[in-house]
N, C-alpha and C. Protein backbone atom coordinates (compact mmCIF):
# COMPACT_ATOMS: atom_id res chain seq x y z
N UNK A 1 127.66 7.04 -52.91
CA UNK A 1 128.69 8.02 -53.16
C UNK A 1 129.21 8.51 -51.82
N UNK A 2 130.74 8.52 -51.74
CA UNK A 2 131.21 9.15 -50.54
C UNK A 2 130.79 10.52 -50.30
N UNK A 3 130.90 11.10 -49.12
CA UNK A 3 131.08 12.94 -48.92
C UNK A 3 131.89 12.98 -48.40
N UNK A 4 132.95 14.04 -48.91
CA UNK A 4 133.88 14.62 -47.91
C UNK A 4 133.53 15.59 -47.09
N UNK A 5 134.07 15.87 -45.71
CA UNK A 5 133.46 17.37 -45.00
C UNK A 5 134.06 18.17 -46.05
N UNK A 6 133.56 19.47 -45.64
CA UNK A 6 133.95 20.52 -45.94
C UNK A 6 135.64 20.76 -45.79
N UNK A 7 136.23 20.28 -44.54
CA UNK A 7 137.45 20.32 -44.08
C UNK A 7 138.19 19.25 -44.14
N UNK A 8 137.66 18.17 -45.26
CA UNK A 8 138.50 17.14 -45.43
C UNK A 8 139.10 17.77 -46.63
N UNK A 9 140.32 17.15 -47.18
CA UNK A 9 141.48 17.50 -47.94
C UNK A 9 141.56 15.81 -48.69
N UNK A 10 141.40 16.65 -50.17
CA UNK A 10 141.95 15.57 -51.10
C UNK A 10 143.25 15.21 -51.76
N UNK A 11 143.91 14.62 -51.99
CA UNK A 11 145.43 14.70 -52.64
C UNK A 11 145.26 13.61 -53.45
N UNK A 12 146.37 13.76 -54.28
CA UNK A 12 146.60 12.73 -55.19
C UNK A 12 147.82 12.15 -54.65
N UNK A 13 147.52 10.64 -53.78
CA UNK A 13 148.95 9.66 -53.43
C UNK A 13 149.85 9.10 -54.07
N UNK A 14 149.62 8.83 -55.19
CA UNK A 14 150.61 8.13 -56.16
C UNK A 14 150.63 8.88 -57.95
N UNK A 15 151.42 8.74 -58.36
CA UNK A 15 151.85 8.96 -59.77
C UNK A 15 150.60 7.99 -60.63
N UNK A 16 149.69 8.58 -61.73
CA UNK A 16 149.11 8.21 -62.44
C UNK A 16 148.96 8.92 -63.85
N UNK A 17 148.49 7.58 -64.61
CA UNK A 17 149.24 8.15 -66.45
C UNK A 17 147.29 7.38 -66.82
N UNK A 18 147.56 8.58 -67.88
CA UNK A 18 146.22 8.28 -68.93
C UNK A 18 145.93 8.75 -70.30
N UNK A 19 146.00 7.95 -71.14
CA UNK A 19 145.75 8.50 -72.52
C UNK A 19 144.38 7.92 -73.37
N UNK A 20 143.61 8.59 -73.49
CA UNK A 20 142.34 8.63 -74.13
C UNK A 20 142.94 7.92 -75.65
N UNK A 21 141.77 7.82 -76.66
CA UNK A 21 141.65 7.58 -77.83
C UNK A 21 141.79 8.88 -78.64
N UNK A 22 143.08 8.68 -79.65
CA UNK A 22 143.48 9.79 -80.08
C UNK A 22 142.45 10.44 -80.35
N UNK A 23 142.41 12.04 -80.73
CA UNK A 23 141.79 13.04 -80.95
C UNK A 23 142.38 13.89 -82.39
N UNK A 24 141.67 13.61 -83.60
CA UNK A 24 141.90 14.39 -84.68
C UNK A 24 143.51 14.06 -84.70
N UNK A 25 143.96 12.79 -84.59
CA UNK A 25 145.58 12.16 -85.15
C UNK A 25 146.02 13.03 -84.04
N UNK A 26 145.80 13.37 -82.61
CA UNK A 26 146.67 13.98 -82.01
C UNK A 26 146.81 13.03 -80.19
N UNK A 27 148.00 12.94 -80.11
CA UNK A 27 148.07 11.99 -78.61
C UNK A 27 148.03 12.91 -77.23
N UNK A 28 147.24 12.68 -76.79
CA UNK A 28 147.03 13.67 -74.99
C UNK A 28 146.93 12.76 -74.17
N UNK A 29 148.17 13.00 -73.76
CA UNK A 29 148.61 11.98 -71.80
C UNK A 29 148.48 13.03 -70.72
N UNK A 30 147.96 12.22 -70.16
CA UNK A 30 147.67 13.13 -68.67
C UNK A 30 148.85 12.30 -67.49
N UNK A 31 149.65 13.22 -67.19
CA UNK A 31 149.66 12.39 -65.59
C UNK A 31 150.06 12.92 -64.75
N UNK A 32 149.28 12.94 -63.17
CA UNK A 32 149.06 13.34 -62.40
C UNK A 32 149.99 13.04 -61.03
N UNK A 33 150.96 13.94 -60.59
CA UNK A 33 151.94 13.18 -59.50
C UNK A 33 151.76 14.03 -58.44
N UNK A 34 152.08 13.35 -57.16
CA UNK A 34 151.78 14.76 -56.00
C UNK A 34 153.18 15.09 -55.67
N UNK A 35 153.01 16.66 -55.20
CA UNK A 35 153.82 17.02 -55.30
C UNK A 35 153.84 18.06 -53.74
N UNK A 36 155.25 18.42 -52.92
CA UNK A 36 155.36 18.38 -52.20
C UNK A 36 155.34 20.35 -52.20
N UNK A 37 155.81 20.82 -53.46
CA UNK A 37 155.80 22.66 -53.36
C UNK A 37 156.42 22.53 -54.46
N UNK A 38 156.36 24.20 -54.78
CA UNK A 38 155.81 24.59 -56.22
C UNK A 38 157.51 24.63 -56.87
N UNK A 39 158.71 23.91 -55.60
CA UNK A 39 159.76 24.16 -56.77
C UNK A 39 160.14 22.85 -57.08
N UNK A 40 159.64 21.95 -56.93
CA UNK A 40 159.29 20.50 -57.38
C UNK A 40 158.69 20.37 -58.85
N UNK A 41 158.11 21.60 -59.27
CA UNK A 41 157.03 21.99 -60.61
C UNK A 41 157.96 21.73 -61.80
N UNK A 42 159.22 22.62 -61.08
CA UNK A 42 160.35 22.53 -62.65
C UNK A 42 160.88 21.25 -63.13
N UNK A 43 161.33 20.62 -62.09
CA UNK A 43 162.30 19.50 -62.22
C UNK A 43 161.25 18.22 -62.82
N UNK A 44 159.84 18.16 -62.19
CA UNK A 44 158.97 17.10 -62.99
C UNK A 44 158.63 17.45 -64.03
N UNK A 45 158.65 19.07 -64.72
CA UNK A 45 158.11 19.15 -66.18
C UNK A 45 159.41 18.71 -67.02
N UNK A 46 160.74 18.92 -66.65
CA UNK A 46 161.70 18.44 -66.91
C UNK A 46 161.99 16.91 -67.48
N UNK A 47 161.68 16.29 -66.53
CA UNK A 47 161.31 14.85 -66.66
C UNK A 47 160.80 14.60 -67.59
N UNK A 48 159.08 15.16 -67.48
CA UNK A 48 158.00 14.76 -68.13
C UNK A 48 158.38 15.46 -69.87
N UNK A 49 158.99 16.67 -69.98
CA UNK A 49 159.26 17.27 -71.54
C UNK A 49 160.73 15.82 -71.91
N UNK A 50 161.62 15.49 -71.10
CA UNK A 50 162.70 14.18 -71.58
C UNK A 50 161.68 12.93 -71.66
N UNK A 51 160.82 12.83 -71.13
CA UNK A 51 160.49 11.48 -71.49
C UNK A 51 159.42 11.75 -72.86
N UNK A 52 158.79 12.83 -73.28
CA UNK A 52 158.13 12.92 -74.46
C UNK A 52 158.44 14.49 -75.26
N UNK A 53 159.99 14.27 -75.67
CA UNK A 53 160.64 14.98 -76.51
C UNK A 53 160.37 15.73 -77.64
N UNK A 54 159.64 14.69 -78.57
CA UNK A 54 158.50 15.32 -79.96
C UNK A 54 157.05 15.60 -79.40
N UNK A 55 156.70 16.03 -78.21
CA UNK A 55 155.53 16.40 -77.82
C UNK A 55 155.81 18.13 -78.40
N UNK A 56 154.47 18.56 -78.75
CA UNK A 56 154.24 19.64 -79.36
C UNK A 56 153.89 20.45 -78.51
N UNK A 57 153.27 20.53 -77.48
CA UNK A 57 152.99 21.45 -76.35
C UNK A 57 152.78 20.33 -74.86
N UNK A 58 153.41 20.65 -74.22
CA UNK A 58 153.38 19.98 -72.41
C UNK A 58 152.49 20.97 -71.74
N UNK A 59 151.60 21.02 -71.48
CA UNK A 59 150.01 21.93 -71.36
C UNK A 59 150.54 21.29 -69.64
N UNK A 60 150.18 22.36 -68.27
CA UNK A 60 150.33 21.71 -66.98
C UNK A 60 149.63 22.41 -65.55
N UNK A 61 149.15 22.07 -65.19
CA UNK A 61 148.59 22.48 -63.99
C UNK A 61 149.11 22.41 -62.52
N UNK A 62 148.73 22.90 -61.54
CA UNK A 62 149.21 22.27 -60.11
C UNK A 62 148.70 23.37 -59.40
N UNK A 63 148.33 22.68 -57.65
CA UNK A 63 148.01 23.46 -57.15
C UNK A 63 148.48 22.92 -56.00
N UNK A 64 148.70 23.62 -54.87
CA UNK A 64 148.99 23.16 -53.39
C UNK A 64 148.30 23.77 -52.68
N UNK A 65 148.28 23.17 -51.53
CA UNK A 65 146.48 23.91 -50.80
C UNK A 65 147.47 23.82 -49.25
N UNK A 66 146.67 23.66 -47.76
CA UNK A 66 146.44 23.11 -46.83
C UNK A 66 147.20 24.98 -46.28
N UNK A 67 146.22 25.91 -46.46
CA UNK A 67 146.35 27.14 -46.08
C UNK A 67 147.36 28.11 -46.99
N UNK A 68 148.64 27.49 -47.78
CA UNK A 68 149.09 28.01 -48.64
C UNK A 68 148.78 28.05 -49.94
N UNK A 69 147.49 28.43 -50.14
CA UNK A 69 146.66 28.34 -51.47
C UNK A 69 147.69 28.66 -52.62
N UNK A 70 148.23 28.41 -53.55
CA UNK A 70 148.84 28.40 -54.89
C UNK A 70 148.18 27.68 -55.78
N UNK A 71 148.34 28.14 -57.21
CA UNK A 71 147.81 26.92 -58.39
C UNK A 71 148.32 28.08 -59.63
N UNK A 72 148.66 27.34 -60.55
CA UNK A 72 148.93 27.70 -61.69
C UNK A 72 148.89 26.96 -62.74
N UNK A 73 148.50 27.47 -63.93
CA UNK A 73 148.40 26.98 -65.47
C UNK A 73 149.26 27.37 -66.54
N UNK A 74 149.50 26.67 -67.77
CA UNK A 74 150.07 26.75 -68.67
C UNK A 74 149.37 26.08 -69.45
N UNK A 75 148.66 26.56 -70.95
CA UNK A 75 148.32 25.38 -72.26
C UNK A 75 149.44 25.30 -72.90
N UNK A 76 151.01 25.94 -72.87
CA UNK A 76 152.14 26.05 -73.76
C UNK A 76 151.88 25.92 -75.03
N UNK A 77 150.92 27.36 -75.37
CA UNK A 77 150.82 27.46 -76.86
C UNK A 77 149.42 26.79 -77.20
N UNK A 78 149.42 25.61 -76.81
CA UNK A 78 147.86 25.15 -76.80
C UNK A 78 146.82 25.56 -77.98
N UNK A 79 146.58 25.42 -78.84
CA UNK A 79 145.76 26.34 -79.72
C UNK A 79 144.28 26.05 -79.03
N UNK A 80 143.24 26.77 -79.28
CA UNK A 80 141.80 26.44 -78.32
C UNK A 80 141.19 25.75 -79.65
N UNK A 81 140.18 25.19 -79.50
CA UNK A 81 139.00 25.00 -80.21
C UNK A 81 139.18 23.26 -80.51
């Protein structure tokens, strides 16, 4: 197993897509793009809500680091359990 230092920095380099085996008849895609600052956030959920239109909730995360700590969440409605 690798270690990172403490002061190494991870990112995600490229655009990646993943969808598990449905769950109770319901479809959950993940995908993960890097992103350069947080007003980049709108225009890819944008994208991502046009390319899956009858999606019922676009649930989204993000965070940017390298001293300008930000991160934020949304389940959009999400029901828990």
């Amino acid at each position: 197993m690798s270690r990172v230092p403490m002061s190494g920095y991870r990112s995600i380099t490229r655009r990646v897509r993943a969808e598990p085996e449905k769950t109770k008849g319901s479809r959950h895609i993940a995908t993960l793009v890097p992103i350069g600052s947080a007003e980049e956030v709108e225009d890819l959920l944008d994208e991502l809500r046009g390319e899956f239109p009858i999606a019922n909730h676009h649930a989204y995360a993000w965070r940017l680091g390298r001293r300008g700590e930000r991160s934020y969440y949304s389940d959009d409605g999400e029901p828990s359990g």
